[in-house]
Protein backbone atom coordinates (compact mmCIF):
# COMPACT_ATOMS: atom_id res chain seq x y z
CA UNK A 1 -65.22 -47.12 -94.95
CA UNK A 2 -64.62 -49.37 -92.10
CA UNK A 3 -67.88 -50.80 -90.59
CA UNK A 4 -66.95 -54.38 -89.56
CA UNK A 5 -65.54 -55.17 -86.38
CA UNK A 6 -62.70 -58.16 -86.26
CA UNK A 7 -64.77 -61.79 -84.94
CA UNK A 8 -63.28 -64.40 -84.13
CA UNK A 9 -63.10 -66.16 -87.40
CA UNK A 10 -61.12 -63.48 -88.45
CA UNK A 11 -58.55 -63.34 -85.45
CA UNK A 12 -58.32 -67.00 -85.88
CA UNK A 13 -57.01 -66.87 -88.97
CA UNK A 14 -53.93 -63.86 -87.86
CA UNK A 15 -50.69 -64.81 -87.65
CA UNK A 16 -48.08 -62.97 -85.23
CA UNK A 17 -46.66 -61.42 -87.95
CA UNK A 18 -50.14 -60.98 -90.00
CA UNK A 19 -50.56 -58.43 -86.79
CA UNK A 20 -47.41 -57.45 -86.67
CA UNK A 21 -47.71 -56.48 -90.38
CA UNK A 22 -51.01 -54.75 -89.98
CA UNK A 23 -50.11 -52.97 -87.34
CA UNK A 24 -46.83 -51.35 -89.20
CA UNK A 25 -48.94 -50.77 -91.84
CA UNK A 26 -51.22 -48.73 -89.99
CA UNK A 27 -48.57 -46.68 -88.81
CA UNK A 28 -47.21 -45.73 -92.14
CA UNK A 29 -51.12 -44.60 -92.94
CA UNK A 30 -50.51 -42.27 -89.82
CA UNK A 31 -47.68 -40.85 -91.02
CA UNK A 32 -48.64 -40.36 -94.14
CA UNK A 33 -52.01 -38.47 -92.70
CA UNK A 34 -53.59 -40.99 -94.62
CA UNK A 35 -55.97 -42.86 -91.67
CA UNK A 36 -58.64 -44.75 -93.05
CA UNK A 37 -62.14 -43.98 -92.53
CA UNK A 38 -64.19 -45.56 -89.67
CA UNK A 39 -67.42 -45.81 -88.94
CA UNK A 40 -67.68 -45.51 -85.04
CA UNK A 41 -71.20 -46.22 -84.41
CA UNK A 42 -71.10 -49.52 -86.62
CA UNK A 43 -68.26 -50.63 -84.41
CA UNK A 44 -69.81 -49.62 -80.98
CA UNK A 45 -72.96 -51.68 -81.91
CA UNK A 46 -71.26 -54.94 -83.49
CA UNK A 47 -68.55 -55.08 -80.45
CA UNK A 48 -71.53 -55.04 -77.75
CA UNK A 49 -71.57 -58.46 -77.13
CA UNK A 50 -67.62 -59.41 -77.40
CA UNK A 51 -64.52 -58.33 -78.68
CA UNK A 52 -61.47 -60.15 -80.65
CA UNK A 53 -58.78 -57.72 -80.34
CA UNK A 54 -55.85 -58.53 -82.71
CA UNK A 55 -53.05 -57.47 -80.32
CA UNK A 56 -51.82 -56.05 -76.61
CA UNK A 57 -49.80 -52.52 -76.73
CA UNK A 58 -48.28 -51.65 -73.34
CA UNK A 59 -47.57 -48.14 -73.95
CA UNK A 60 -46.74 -45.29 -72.02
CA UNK A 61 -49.83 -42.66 -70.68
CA UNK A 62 -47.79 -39.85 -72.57
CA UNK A 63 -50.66 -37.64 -74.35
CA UNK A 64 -48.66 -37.21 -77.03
CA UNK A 65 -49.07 -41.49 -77.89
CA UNK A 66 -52.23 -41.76 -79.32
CA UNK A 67 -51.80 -45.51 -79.64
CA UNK A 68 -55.21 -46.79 -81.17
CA UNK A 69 -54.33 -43.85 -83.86
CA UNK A 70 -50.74 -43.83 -84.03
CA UNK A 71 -51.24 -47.89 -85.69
CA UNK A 72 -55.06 -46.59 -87.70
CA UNK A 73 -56.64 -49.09 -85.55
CA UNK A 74 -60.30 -48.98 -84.53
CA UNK A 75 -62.68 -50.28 -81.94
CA UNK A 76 -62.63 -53.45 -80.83
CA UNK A 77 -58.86 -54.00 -82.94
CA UNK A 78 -56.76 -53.94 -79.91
CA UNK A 79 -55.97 -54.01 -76.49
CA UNK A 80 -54.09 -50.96 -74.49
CA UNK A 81 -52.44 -51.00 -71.24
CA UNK A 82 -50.91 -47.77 -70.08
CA UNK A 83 -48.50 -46.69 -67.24
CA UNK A 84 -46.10 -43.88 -67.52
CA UNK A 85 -42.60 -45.57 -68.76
CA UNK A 86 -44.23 -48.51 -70.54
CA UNK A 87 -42.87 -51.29 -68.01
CA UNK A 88 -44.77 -54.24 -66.87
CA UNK A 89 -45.78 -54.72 -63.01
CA UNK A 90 -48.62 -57.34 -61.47
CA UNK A 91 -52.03 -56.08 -62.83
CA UNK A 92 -50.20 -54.75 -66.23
CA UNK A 93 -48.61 -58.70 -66.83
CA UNK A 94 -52.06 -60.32 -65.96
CA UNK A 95 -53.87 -57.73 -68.00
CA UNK A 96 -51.03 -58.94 -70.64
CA UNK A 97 -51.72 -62.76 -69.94
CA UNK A 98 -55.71 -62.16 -70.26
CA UNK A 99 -55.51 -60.80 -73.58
CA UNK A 100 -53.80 -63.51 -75.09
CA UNK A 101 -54.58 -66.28 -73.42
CA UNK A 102 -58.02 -65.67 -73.01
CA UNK A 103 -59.13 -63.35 -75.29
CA UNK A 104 -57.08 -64.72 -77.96
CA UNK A 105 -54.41 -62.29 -79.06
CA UNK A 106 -51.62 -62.72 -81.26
CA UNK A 107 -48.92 -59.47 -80.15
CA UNK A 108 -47.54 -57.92 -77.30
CA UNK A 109 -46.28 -54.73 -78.53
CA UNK A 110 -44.78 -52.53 -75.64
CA UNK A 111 -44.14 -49.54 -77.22
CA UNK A 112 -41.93 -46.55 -75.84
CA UNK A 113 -41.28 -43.14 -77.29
CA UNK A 114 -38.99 -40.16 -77.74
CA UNK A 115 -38.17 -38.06 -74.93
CA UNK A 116 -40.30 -40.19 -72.36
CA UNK A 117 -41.02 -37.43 -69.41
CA UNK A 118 -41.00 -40.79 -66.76
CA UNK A 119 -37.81 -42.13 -68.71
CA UNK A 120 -36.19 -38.33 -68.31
CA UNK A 121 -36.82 -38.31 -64.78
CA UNK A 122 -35.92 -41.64 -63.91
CA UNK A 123 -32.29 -40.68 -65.38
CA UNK A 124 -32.43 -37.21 -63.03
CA UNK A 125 -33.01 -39.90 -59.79
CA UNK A 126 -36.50 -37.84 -59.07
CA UNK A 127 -37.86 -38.97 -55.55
CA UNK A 128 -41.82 -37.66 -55.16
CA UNK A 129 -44.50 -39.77 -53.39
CA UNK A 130 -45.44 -42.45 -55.06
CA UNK A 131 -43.39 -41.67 -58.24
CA UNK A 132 -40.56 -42.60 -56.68
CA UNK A 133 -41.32 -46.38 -56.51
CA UNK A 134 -42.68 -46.27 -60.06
CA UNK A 135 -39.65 -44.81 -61.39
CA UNK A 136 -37.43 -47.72 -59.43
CA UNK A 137 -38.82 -50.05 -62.47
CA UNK A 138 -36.87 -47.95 -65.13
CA UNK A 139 -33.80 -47.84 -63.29
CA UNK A 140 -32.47 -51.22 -64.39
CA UNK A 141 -32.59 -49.48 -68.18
CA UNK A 142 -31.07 -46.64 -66.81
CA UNK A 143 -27.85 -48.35 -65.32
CA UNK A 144 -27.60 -50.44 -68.40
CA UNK A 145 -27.36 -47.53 -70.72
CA UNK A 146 -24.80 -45.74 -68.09
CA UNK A 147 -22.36 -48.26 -69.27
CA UNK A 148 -23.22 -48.07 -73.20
CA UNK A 149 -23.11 -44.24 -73.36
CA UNK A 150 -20.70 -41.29 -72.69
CA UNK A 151 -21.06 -38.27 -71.59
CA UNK A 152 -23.98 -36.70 -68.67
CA UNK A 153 -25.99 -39.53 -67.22
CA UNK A 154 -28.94 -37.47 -66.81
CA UNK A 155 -31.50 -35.79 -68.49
CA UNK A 156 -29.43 -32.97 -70.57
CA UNK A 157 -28.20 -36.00 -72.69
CA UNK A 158 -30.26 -36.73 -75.36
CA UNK A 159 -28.21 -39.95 -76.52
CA UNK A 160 -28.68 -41.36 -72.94
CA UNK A 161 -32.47 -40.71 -72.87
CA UNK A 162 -32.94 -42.09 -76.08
CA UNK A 163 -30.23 -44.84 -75.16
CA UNK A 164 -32.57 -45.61 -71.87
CA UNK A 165 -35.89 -45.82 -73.86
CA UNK A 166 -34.70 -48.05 -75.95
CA UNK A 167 -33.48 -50.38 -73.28
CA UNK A 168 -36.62 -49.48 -71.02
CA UNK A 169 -38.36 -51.58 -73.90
CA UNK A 170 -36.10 -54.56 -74.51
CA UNK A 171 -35.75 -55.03 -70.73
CA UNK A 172 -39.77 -54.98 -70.29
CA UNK A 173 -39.73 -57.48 -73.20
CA UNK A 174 -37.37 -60.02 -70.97
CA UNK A 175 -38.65 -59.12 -67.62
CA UNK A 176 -42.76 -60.62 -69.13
CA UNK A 177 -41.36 -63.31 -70.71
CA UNK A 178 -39.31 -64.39 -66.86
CA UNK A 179 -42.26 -63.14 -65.00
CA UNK A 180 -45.16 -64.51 -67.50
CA UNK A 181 -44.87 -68.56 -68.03
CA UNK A 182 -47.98 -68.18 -69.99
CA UNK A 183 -46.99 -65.91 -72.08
CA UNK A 184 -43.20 -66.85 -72.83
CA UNK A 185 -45.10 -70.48 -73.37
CA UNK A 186 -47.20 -69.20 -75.64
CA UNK A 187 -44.37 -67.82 -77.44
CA UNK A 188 -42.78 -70.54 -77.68
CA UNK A 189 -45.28 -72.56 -79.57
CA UNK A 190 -45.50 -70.08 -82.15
CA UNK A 191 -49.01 -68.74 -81.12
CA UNK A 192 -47.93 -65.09 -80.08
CA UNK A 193 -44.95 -62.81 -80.30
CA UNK A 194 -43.54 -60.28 -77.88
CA UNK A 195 -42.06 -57.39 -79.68
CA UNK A 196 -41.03 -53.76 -78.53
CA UNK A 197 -41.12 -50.57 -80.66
CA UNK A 198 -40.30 -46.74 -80.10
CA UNK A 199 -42.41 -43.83 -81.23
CA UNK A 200 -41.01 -40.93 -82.69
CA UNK A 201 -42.75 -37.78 -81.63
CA UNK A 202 -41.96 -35.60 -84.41
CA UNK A 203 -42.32 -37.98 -86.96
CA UNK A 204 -44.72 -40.46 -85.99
CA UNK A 205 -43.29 -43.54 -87.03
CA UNK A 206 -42.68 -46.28 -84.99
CA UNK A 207 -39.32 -47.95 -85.31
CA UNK A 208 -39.32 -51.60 -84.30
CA UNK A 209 -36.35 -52.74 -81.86
């Protein structure tokens, strides 16, 4: 049973790819409905007085994501940042910056998945309130894919969704590491790496891009 919380010996130690590893690992334990056990309370109390988190996922707020489970990560293993369509703004890149370069992170995962509902409507052109300025940072993916696949350029087309998602991610990846010195510096010397994933909702598993 898991009862010891990652210090920061232990991150120390982590590689990029040690996390990277770990991380995949975790996710074929998910999908094999194989999670290891945990014990919560042993975590809560050894985390009270700082935390060492392993690695940043920017993921999207989908319900379906369970992100901490989806990798069989526990408390105090990683950080989380959530918006709907997984794309970096402001507060998400100095949320980004803060984990690695303060807290000590080795990974910036941002992670997208299957049949994204803010990816979907982006493709539709939906215009509500304040969606419609959110959805205006997936539109670069979504004129990308409109030259890289045929057929509908909406919704109905499941090859341009999953086409769009897939770019949503790569272009998230390049648009931190123009808008983020820190962290494309950081990358640079080895100390982090900035990688983007999807997540299959009806299988579970996350296939690196």
């Amino acid at each position: 049973m898991r009862n010891k919380a990652i210090d920061k010996e232990a991150q120390d130690q982590l590689s990029p790819n040690d996390v990277l590893n770990d991380l995949l690992a975790g996710n074929e334990r998910f999908t094999n409905n194989n999670l290891a056990e945990v014990a919560h309370l042993d975590l809560v109390a050894e985390t009270t007085t700082g935390q060492y988190p392993k690695a940043v996922i920017l993921s999207c707020i989908d319900s379906r994501v369970p992100v901490e489970q989806v990798f069989d990560q526990a408390i105090g293993d990683i950080f989380v940042a959530r918006v709907a369509g997984n794309f970096e703004n402001t507060d998400i890149l100095g949320s980004l910056e803060y984990s690695c370069a303060v807290a000590g992170s080795k990974l910036v995962l941002v992670l997208g998945h299957e049949s994204c509902g803010a990816v979907k409507a982006a493709c539709d052109g939906v215009e509500l309130g304040n969606i419609t300025e959110m959805l205006s940072k997936i539109m670069p993916a979504v004129k990308k894919s409109s030259g890289e696949v045929e057929g509908e350029k909406n919704s109905t087309n499941k090859n341009f969704v999953a086409k769009t998602v897939a770019n949503n991610v790569l272009l998230t990846m390049d648009r931190i590491r123009e808008r983020s010195p820190i962290l494309a510096d950081l990358e640079d010397l080895g100390d982090i790496k900035i990688v983007g994933g999807v997540y299959s909702l009806s299988s579970g598993k996350v296939n690196m891009l």
